[in-house]
C-alpha atoms as a PDB file:
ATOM      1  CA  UNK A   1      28.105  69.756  -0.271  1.00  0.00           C
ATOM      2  CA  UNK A   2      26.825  66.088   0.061  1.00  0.00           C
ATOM      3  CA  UNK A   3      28.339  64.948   3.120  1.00  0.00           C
ATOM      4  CA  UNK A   4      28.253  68.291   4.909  1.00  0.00           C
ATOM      5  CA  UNK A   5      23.999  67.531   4.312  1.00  0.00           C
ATOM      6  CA  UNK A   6      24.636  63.839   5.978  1.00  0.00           C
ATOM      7  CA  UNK A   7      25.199  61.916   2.861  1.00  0.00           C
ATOM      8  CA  UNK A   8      27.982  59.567   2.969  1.00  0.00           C
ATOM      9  CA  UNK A   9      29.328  59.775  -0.799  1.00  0.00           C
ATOM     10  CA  UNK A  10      31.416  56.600  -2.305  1.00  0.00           C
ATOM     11  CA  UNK A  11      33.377  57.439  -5.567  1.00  0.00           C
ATOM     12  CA  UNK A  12      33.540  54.577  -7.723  1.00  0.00           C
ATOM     13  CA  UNK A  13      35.490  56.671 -10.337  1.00  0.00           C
ATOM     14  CA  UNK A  14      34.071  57.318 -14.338  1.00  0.00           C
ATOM     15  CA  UNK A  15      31.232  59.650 -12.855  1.00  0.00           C
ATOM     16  CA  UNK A  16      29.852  57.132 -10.999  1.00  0.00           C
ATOM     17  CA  UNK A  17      29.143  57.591  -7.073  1.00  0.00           C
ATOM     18  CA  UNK A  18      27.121  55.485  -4.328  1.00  0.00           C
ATOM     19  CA  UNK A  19      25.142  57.580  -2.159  1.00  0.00           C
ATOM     20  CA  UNK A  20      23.861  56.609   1.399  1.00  0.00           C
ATOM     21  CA  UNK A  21      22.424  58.075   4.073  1.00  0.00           C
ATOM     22  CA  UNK A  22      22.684  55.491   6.718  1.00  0.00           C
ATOM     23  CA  UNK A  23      26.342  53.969   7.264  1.00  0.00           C
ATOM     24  CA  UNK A  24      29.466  54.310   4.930  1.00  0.00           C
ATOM     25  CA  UNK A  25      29.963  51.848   2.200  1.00  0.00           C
ATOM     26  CA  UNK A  26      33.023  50.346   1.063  1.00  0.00           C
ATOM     27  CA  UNK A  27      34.396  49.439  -2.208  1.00  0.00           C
ATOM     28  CA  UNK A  28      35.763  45.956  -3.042  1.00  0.00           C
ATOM     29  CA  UNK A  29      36.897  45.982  -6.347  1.00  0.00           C
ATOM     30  CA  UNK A  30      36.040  42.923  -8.846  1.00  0.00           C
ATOM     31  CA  UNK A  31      38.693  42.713 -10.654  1.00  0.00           C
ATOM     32  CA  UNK A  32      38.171  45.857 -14.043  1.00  0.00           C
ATOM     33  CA  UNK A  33      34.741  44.596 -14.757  1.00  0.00           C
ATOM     34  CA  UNK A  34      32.783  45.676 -11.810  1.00  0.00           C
ATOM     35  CA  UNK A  35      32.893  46.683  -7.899  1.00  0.00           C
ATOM     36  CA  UNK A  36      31.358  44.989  -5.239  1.00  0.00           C
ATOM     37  CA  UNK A  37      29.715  47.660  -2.582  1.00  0.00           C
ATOM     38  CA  UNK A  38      29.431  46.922   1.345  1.00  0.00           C
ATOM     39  CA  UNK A  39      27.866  48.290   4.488  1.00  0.00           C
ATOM     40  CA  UNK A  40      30.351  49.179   6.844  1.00  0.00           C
ATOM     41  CA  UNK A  41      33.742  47.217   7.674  1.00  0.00           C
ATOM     42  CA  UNK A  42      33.376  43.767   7.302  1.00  0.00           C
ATOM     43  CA  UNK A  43      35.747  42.201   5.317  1.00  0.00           C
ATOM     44  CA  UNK A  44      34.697  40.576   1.630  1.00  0.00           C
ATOM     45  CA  UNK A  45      37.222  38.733  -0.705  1.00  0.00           C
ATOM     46  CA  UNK A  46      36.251  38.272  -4.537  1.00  0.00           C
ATOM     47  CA  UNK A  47      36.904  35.261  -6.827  1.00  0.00           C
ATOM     48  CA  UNK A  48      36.206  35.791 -10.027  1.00  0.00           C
ATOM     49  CA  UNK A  49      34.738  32.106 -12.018  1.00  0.00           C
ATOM     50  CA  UNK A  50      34.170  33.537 -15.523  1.00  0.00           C
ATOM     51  CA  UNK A  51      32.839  36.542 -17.450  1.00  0.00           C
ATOM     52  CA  UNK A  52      29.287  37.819 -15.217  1.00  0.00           C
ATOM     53  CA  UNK A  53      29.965  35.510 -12.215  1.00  0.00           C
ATOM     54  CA  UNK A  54      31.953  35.984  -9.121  1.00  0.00           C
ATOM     55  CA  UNK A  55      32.523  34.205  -5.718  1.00  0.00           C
ATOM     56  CA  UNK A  56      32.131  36.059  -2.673  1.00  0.00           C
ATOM     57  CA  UNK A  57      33.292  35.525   0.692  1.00  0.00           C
ATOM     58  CA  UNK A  58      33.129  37.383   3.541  1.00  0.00           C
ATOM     59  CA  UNK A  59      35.377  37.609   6.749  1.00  0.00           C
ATOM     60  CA  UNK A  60      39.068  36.609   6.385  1.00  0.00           C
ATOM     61  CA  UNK A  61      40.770  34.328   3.426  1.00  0.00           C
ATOM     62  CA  UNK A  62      41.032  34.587   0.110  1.00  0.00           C
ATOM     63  CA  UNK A  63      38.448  32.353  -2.170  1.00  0.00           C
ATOM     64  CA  UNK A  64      40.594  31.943  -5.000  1.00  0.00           C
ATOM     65  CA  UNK A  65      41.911  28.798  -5.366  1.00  0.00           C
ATOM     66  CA  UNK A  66      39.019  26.584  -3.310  1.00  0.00           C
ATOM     67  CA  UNK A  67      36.385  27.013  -5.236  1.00  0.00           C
ATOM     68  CA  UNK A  68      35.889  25.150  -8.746  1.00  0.00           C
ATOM     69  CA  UNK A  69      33.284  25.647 -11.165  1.00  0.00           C
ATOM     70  CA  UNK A  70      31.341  23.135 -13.364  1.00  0.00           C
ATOM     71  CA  UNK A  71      29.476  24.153 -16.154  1.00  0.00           C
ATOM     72  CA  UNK A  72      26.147  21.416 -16.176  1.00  0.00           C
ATOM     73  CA  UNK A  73      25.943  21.267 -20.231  1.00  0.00           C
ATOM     74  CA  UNK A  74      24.100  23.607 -22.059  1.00  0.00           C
ATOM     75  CA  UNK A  75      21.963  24.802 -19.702  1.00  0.00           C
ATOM     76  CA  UNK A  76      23.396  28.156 -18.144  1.00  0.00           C
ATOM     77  CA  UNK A  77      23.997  26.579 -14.826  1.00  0.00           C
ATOM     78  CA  UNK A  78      27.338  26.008 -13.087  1.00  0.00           C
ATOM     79  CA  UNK A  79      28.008  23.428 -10.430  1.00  0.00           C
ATOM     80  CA  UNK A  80      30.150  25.064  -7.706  1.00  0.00           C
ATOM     81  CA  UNK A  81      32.630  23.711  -5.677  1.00  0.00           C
ATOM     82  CA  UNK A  82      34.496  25.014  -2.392  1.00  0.00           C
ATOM     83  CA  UNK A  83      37.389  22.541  -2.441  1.00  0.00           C
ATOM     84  CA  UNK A  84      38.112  22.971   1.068  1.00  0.00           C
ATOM     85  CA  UNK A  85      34.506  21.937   2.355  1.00  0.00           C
ATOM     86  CA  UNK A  86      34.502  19.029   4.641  1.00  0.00           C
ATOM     87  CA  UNK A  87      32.206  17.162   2.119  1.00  0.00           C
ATOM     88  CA  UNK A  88      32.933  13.598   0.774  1.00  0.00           C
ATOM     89  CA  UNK A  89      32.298  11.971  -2.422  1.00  0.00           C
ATOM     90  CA  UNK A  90      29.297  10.023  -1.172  1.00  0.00           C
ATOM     91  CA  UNK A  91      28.260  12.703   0.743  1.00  0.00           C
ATOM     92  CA  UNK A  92      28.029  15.606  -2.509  1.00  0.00           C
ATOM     93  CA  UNK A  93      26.692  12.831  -4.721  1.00  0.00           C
ATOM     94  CA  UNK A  94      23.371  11.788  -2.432  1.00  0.00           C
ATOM     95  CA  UNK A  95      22.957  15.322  -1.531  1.00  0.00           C
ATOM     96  CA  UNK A  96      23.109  16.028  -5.293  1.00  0.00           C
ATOM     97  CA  UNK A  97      20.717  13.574  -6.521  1.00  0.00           C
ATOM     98  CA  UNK A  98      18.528  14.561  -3.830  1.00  0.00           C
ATOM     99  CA  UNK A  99      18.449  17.756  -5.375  1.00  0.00           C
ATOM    100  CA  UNK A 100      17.920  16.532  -8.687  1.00  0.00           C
ATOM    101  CA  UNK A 101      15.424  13.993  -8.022  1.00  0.00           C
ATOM    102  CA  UNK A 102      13.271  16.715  -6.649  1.00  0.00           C
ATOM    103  CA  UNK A 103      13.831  19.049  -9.548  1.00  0.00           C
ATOM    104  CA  UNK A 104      13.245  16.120 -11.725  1.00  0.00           C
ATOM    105  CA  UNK A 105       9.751  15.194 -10.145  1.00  0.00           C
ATOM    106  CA  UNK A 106       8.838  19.123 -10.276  1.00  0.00           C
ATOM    107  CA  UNK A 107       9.171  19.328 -13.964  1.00  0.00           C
ATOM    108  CA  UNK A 108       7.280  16.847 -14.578  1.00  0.00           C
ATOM    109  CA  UNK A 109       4.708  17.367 -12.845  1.00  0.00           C
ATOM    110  CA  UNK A 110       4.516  20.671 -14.639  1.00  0.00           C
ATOM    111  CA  UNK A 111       4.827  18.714 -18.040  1.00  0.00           C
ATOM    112  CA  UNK A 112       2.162  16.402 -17.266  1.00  0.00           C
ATOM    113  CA  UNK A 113      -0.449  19.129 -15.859  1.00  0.00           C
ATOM    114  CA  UNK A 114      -0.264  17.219 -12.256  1.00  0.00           C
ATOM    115  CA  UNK A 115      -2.843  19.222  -9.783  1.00  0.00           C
ATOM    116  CA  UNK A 116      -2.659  16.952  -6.887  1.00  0.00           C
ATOM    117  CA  UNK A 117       0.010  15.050  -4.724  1.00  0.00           C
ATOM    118  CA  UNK A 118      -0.169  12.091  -2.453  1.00  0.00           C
ATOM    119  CA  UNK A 119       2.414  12.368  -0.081  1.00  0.00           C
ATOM    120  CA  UNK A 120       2.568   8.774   1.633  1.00  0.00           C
ATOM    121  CA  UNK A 121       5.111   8.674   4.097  1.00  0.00           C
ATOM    122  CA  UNK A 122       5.308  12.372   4.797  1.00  0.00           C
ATOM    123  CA  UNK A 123       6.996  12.606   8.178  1.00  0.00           C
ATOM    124  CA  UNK A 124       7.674  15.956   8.869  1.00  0.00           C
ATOM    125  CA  UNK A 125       6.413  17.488   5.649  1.00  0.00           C
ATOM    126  CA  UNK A 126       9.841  17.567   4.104  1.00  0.00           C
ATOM    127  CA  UNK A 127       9.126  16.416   0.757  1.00  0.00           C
ATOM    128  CA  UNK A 128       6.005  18.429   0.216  1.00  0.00           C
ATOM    129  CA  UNK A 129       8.397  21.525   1.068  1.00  0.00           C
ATOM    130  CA  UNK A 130      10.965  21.202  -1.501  1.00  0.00           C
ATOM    131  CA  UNK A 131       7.979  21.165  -4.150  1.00  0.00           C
ATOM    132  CA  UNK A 132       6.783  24.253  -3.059  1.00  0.00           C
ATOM    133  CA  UNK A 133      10.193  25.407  -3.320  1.00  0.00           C
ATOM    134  CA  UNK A 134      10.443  24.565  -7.010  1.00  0.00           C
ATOM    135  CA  UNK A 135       7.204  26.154  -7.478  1.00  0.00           C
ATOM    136  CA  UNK A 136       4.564  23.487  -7.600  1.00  0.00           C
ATOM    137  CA  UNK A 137       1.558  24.950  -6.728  1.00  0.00           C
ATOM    138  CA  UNK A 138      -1.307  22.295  -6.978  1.00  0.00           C
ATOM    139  CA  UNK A 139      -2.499  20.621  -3.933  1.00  0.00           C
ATOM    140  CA  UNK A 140      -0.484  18.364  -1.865  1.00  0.00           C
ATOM    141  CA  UNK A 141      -2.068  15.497   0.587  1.00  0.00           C
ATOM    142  CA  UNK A 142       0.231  13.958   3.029  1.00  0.00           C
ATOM    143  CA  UNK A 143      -0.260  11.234   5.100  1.00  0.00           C
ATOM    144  CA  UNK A 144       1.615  10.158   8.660  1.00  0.00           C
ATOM    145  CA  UNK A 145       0.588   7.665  10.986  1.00  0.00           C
ATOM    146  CA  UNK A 146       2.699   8.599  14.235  1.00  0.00           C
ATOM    147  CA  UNK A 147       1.051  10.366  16.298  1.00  0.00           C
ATOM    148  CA  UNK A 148       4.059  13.161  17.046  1.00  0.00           C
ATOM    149  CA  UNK A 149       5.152  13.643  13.855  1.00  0.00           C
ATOM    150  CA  UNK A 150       1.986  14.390  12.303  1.00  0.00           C
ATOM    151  CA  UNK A 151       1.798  16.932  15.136  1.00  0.00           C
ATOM    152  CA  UNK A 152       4.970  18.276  13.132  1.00  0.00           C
ATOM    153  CA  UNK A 153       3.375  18.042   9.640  1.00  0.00           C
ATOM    154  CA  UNK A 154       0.188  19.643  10.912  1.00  0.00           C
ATOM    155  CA  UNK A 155       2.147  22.597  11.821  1.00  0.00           C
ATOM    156  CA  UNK A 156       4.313  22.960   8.699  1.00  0.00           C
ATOM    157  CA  UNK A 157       1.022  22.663   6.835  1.00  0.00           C
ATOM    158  CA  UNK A 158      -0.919  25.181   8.404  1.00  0.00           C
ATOM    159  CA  UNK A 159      -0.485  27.853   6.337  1.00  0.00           C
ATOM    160  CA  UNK A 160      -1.285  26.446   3.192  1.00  0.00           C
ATOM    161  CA  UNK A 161      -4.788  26.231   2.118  1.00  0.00           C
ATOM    162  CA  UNK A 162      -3.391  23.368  -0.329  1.00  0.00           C
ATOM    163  CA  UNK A 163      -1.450  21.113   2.029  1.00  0.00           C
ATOM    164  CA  UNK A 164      -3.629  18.941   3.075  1.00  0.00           C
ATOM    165  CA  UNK A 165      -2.852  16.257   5.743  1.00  0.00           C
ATOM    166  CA  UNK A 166      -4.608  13.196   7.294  1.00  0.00           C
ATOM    167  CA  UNK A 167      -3.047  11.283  10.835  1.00  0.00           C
ATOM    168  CA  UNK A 168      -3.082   7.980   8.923  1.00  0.00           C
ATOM    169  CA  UNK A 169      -1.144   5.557   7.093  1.00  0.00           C
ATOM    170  CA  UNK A 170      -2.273   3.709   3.739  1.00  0.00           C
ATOM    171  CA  UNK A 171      -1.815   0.002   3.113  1.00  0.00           C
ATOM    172  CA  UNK A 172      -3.349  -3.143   1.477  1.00  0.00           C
ATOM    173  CA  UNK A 173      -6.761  -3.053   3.847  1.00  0.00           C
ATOM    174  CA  UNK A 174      -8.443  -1.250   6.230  1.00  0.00           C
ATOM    175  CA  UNK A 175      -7.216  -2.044   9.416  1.00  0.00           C
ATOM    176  CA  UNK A 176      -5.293  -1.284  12.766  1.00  0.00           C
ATOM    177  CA  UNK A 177      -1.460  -1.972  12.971  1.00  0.00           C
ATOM    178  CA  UNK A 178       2.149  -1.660  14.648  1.00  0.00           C
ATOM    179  CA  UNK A 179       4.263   0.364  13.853  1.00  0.00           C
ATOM    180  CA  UNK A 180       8.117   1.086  14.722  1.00  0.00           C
ATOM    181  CA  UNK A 181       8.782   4.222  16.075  1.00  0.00           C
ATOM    182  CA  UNK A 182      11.106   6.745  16.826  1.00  0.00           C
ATOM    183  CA  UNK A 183      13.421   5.679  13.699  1.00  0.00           C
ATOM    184  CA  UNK A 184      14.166   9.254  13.319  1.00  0.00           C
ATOM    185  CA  UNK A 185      12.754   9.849   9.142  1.00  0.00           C
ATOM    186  CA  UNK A 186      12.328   5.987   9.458  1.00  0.00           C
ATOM    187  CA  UNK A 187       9.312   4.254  11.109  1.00  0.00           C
ATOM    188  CA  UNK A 188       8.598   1.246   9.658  1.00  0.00           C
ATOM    189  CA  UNK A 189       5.420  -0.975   9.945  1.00  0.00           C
ATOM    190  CA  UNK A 190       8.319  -3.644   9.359  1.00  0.00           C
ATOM    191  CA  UNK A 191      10.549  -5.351  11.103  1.00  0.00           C
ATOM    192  CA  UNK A 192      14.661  -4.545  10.606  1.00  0.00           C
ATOM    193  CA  UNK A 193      16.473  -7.332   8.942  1.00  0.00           C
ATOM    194  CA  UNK A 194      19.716  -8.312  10.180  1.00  0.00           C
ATOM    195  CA  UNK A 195      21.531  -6.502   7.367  1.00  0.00           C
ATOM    196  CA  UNK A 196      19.352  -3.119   8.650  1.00  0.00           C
ATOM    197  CA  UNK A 197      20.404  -3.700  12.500  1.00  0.00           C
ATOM    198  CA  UNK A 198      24.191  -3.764  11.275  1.00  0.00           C
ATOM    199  CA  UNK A 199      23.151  -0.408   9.078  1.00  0.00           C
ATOM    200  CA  UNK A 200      21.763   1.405  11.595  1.00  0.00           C
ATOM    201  CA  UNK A 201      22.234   1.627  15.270  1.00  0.00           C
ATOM    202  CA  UNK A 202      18.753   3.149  16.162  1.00  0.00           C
ATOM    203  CA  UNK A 203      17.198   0.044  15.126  1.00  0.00           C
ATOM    204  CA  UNK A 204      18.349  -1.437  18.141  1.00  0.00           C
ATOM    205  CA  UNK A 205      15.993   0.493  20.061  1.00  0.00           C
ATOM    206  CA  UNK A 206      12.092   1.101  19.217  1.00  0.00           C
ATOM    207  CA  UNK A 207       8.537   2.413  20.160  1.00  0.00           C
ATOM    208  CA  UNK A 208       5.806   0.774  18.973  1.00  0.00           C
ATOM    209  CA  UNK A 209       2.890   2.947  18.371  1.00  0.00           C
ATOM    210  CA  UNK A 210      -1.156   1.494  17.347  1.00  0.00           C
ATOM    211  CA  UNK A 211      -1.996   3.373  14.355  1.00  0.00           C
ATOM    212  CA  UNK A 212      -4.705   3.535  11.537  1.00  0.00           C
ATOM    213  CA  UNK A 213      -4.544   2.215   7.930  1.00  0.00           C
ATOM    214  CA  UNK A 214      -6.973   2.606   5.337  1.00  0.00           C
ATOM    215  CA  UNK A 215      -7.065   2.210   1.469  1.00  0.00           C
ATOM    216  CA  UNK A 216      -5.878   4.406  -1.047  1.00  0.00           C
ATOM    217  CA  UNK A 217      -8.418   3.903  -3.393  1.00  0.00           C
ATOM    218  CA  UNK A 218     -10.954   4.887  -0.446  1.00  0.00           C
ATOM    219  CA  UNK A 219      -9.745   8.398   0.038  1.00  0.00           C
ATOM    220  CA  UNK A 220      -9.048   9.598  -3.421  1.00  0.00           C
ATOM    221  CA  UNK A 221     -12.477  10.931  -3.708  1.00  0.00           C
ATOM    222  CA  UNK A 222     -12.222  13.212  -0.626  1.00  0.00           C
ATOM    223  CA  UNK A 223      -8.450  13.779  -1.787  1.00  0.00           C
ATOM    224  CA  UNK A 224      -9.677  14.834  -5.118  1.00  0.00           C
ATOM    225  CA  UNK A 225     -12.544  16.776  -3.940  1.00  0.00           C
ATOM    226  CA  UNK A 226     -12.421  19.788  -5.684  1.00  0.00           C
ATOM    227  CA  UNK A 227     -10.890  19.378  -8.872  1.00  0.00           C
ATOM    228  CA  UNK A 228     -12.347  19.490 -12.207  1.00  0.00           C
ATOM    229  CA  UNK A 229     -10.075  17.623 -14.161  1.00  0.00           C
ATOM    230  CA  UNK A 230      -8.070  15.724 -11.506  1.00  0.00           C
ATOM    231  CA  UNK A 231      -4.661  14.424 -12.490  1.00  0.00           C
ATOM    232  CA  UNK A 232      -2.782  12.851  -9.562  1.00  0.00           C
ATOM    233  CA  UNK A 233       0.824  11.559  -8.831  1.00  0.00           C
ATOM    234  CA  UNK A 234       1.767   8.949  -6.194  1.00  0.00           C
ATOM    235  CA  UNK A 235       4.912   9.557  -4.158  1.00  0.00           C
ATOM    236  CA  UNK A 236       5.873   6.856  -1.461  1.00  0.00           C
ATOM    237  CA  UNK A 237       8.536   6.450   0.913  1.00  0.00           C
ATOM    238  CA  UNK A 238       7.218   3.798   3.759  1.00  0.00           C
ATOM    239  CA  UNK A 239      10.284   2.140   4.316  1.00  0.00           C
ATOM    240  CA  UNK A 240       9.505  -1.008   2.761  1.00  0.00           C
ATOM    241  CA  UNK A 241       5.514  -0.728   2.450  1.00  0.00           C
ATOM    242  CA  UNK A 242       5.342   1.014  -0.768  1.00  0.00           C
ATOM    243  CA  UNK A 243       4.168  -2.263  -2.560  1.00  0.00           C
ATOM    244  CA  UNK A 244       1.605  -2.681  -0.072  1.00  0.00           C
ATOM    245  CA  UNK A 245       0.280   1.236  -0.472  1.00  0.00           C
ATOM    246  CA  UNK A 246       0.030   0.595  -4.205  1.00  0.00           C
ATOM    247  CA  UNK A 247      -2.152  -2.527  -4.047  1.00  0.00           C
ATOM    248  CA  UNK A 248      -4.572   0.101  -1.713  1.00  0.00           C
ATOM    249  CA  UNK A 249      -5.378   1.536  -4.843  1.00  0.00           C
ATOM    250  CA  UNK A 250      -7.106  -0.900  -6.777  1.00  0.00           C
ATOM    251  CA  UNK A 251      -8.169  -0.200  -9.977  1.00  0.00           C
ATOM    252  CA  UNK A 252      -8.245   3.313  -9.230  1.00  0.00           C
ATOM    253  CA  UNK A 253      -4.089   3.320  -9.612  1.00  0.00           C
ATOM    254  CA  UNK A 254      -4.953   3.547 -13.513  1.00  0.00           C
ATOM    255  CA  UNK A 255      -6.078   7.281 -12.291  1.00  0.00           C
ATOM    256  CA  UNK A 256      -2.561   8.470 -11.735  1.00  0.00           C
ATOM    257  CA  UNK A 257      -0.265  10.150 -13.975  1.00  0.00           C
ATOM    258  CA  UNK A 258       2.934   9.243 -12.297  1.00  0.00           C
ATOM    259  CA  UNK A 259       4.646   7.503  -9.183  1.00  0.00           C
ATOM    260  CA  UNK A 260       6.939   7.727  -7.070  1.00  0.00           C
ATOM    261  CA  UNK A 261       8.784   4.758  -4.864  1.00  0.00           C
ATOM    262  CA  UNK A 262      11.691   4.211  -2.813  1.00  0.00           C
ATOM    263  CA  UNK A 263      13.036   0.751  -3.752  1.00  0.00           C
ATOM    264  CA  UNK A 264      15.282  -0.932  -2.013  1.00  0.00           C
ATOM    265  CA  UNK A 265      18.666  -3.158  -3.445  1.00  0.00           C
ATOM    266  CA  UNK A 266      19.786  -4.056  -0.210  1.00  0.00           C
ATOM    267  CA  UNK A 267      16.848  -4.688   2.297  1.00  0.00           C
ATOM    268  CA  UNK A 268      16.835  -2.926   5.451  1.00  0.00           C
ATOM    269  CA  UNK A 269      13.506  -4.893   6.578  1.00  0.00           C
ATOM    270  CA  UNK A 270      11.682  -8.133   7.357  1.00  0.00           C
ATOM    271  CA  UNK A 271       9.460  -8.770   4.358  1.00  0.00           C
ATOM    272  CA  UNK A 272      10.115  -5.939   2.378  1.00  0.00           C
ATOM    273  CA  UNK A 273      10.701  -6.303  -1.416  1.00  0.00           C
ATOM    274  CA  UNK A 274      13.395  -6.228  -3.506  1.00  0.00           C
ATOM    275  CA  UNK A 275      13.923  -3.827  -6.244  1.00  0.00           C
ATOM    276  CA  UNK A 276      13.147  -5.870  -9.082  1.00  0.00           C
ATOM    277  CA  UNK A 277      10.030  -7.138  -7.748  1.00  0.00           C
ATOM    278  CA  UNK A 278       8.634  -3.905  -6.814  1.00  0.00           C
ATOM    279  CA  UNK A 279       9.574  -2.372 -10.220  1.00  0.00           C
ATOM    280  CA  UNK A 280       8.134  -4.929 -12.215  1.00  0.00           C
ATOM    281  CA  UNK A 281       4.727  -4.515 -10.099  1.00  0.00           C
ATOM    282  CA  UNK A 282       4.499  -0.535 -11.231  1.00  0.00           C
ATOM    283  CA  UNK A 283       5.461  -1.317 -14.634  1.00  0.00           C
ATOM    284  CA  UNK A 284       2.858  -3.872 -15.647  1.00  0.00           C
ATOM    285  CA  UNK A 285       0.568  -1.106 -13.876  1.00  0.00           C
ATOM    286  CA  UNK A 286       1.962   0.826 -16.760  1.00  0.00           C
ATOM    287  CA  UNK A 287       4.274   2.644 -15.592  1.00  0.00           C
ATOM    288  CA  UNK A 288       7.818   3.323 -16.631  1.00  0.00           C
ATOM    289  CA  UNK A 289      10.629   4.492 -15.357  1.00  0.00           C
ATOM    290  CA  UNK A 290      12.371   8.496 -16.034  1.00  0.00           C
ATOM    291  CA  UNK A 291      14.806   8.792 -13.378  1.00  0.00           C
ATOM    292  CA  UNK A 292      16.514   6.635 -10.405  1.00  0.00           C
ATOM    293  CA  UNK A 293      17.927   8.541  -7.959  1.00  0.00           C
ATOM    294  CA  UNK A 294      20.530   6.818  -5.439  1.00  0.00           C
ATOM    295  CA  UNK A 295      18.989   7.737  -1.744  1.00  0.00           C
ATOM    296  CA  UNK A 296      21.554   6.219   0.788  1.00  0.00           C
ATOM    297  CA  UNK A 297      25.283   4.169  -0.405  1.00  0.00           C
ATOM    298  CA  UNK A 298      27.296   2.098   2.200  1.00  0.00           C
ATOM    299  CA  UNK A 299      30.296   4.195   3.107  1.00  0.00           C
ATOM    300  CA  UNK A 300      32.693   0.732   3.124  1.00  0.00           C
ATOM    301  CA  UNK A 301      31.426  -0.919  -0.135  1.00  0.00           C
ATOM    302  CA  UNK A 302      29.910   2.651  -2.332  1.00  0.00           C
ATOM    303  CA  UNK A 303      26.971   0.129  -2.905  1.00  0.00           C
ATOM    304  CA  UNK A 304      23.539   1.822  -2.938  1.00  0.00           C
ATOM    305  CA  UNK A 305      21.143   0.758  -0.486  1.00  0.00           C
ATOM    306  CA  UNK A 306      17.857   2.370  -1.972  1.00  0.00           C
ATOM    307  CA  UNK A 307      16.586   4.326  -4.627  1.00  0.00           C
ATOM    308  CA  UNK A 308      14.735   6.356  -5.209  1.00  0.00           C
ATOM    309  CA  UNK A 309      12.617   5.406  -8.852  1.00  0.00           C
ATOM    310  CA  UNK A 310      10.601   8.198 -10.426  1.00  0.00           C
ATOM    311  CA  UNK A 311       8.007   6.520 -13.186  1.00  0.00           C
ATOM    312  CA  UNK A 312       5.408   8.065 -15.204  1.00  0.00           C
ATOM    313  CA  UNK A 313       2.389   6.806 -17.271  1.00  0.00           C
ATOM    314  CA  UNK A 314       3.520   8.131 -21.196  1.00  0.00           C
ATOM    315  CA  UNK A 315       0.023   7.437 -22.350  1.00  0.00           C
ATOM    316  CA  UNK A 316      -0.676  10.908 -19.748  1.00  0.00           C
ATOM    317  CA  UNK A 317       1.856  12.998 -21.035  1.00  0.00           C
ATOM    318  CA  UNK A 318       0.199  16.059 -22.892  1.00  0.00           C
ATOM    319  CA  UNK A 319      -0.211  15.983 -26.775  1.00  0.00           C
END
């Protein structure tokens, strides 16, 4: 009597049925443990990886065979595959530790009760956006100098009552300054070396843009304002400035929890330090090191240009 009321009825056998009242549905069977059930016509193929976890793909093809599965340790998750992807080594290992650096930072800022980011370097806002995407909640405060892409950042930040974000960069003194522009992710109060004009063709051309710096350790009270028990982490990526953003703070860096720098084994800019130099700096600030996360690797060579070096402050971690 169903369909002569307008159901559509979809017998998946054992007394089990789909009903709908809108559109058929079709059955695509998954292998004896389970069916897979679709709105009208469109093609689906099934691969099954292991017991409770299937592949699907939909339009023409069969899965089977192109995808592998990784299981990451102990910890339920499975790294997956699709062998024929266009992706390169280099390319599924940096997007990879992107990933992971990210997830990284975002558990530890849960561990160590952080309740306020400061997001130097922000660009476009898309660092503060991957937190909120592995849940941290606390308040974020991003900083970026150039005058269009803080436009950007003010409009990705709009909606959040705890994103806030300030049109100017942080360095060593109060002043005025230079900077490169329209580097793409990459304005630089720096110069390009000669290794980073070989590296990168948009170095060749450039903006220069006036632009305001202050100290760090002269906005962490309005930063702060607000919280009872304030327990900050520094995340920088200046493109070869961070050093001169951490000596902004003062004594007041002895407030943060954690850091966060991009450091640089190959340098892509006039006066910018090397690795070792800047990493010494945070650690005799007390800081030391949890993770190092490769951010860019010459294609030729598979040396890594930068890193990116996550470091927290163990005397802070809870308990």
């Amino acid at each position: 009597m169903l369909p002569r009321l307008g159901v559509h009825v979809l017998d998946l056998g054992s007394g089990t049925a789909v009903l709908s009242r809108r559109g058929e549905r079709a059955r695509v069977p998954v292998g004896r443990e389970a069916d897979l059930v679709t709105r009208g016509s469109g093609r689906y193929t099934v691969a099954r990886m292991r017991g409770g976890m299937w592949v699907v793909a939909r339009g023409r093809g069969d899965p089977s065979g192109k995808w592998t599965h990784v299981p990451l340790g102990d910890t339920g998750a499975q790294l997956l595959v699709d062998e024929g992807g266009s992706a390169d080594e280099r390319s599924l290992q940096l997007a990879a530790a992107s990933y992971l650096c990210t997830h990284h930072v975002a558990g530890l800022l849960e561990k160590y009760g952080v309740n306020c980011v400061f997001d130097v370097g922000a660009n476009a806002g898309q660092y503060a956006k991957r937190l909120r995407r592995l849940g941290y909640s606390g308040r974020i405060v991003s900083f970026e100098p150039t005058k269009d892409t803080f436009a950007t950042l003010q409009q990705a930040a709009e909606a959040d009552p705890e994103w806030w974000v300030y049109p100017f960069g942080l360095g060593r003194e109060d002043a005025t300054a230079t900077i490169h522009a329209d580097w793409s992710t990459m304005n630089s109060l720096l110069p390009p070396s000669d290794y980073g004009k070989d590296r990168y063709r948009r170095f060749a051309r450039t903006r220069t843009e006036e632009i305001e710096i202050r100290r760090l350790d002269g906005v962490m009270d309005q930063a702060l304002a607000g919280l009872t028990e304030p327990r900050p982490y520094l995340k920088m990526d200046t493109q070869g400035y961070d050093l001169e953003v951490f000596a902004g703070a003062g004594d007041r860096i002895g407030d943060f929890v954690g850091m966060q720098s991009e450091v640089a084994v190959l340098r892509l800019y006039e006066g910018s330090p090397q690795m070792n130099e800047a990493i010494a700096v945070y650690e005799d600030s007390g800081f030391e090191i949890t993770g190092m996360y490769p951010v860019t690797r010459e294609e030729t060579t598979g040396r890594v240009v930068e890193f990116d070096c996550v470091m927290m402050r163990a005397a802070a971690a809870p308990g």
